[in-house]
Protein backbone atom coordinates (compact mmCIF):
# COMPACT_ATOMS: atom_id res chain seq x y z
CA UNK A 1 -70.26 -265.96 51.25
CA UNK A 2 -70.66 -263.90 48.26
CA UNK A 3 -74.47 -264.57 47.36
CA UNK A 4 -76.44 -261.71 47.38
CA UNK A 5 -79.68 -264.22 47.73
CA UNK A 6 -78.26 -266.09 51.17
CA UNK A 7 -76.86 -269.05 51.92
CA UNK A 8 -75.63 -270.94 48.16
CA UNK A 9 -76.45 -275.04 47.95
CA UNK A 10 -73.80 -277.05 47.95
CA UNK A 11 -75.38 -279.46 46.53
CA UNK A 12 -76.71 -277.30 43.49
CA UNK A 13 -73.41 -275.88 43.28
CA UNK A 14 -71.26 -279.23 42.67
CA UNK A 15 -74.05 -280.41 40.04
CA UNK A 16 -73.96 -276.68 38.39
CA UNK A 17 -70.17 -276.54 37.99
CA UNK A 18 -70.15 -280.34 36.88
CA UNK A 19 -71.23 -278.53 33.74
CA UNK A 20 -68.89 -275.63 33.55
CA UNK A 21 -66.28 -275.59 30.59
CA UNK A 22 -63.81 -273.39 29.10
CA UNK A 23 -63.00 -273.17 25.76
CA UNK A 24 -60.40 -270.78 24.18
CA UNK A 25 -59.95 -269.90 20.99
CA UNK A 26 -59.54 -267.06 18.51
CA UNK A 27 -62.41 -264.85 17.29
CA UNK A 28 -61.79 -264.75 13.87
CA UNK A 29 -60.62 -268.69 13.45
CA UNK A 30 -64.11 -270.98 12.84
CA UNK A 31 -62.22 -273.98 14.17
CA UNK A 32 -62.53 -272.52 17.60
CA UNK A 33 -66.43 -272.05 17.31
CA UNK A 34 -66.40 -275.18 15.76
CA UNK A 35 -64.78 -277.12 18.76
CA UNK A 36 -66.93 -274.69 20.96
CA UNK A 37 -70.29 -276.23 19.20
CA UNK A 38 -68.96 -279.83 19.97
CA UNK A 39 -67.95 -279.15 23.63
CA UNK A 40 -71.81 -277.68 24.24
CA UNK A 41 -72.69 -280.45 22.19
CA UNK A 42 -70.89 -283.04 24.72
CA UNK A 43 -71.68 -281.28 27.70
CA UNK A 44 -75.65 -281.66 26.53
CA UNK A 45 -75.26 -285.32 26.16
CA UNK A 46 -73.59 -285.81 29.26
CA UNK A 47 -75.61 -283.51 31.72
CA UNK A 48 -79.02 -284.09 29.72
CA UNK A 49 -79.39 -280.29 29.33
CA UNK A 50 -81.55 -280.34 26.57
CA UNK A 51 -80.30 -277.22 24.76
CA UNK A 52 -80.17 -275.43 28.20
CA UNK A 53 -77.47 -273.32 27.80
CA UNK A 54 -75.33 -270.25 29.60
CA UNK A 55 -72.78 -269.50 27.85
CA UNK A 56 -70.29 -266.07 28.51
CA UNK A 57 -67.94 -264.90 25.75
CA UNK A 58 -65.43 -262.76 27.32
CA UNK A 59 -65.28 -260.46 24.06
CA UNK A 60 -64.96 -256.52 23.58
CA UNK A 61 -67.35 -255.08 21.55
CA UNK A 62 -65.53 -253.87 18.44
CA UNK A 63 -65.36 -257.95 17.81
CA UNK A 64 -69.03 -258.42 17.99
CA UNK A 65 -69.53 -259.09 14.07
CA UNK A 66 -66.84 -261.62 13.98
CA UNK A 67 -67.86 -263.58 16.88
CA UNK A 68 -71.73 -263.05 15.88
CA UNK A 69 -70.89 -264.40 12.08
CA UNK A 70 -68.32 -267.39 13.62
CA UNK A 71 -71.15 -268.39 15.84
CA UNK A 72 -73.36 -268.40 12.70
CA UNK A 73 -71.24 -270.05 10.29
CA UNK A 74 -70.66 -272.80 12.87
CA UNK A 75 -74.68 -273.25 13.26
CA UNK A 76 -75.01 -271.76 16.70
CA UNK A 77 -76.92 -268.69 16.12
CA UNK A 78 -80.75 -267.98 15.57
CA UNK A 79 -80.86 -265.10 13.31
CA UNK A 80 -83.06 -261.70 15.06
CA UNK A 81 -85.31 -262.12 11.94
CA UNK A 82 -88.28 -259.98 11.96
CA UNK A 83 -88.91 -259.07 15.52
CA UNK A 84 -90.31 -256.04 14.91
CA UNK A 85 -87.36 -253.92 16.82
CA UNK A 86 -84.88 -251.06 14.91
CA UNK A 87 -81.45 -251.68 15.20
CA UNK A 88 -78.92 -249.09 15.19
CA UNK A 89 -76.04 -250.60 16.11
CA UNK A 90 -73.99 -253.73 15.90
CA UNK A 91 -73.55 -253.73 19.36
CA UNK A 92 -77.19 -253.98 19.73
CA UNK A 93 -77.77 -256.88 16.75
CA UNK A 94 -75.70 -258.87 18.92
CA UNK A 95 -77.84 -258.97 22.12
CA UNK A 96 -80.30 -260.26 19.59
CA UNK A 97 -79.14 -262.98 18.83
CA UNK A 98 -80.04 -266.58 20.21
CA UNK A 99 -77.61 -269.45 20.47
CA UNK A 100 -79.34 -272.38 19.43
CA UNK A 101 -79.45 -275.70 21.51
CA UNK A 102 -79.50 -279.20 20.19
């Protein structure tokens, strides 16, 4: 009803939100990113995703370090590296980053 691209598959749907999860948790406790790393980690096992990942953090931007450094601490995050780009804010490192798949 809501698709701006027509009609949605049903059948895509139900095998796309097979794979949905929610996880809560706190930003600055690295138990939460930890059991976030093992519920990807399950969901890739059971849905054969192969690292093929969405994931949305529902997180205002003044907690952007914390979640970017929880999500590194708990092995999740590529680090921008050298890719050749300024950044000027920490807003901006954190579109950078890459979550890393198994």
């Amino acid at each position: 009803e809501h698709s701006e691209s027509g009609k949605v598959d049903e059948k895509k749907w139900e095998a796309f939100a097979k794979c949905l999860a929610y996880v809560s948790g706190e930003y600055h406790h690295p138990d939460a990113f930890q059991r976030l790393d093992a519920r990807l980690k399950e969901l890739d096992r059971e849905h054969n995703l192969n690292g093929h990942r969405l994931l949305y953090l529902a997180t205002p931007p003044e907690v952007y370090p914390v979640v970017i450094e929880q999500l590194n601490q708990a092995g999740m995050a590529i680090p921008p590296g050298n890719r050749g780009c300024a950044l000027s804010s920490k807003n901006r490192m954190a579109a950078t980053w890459n979550l890393r798949g198994s």
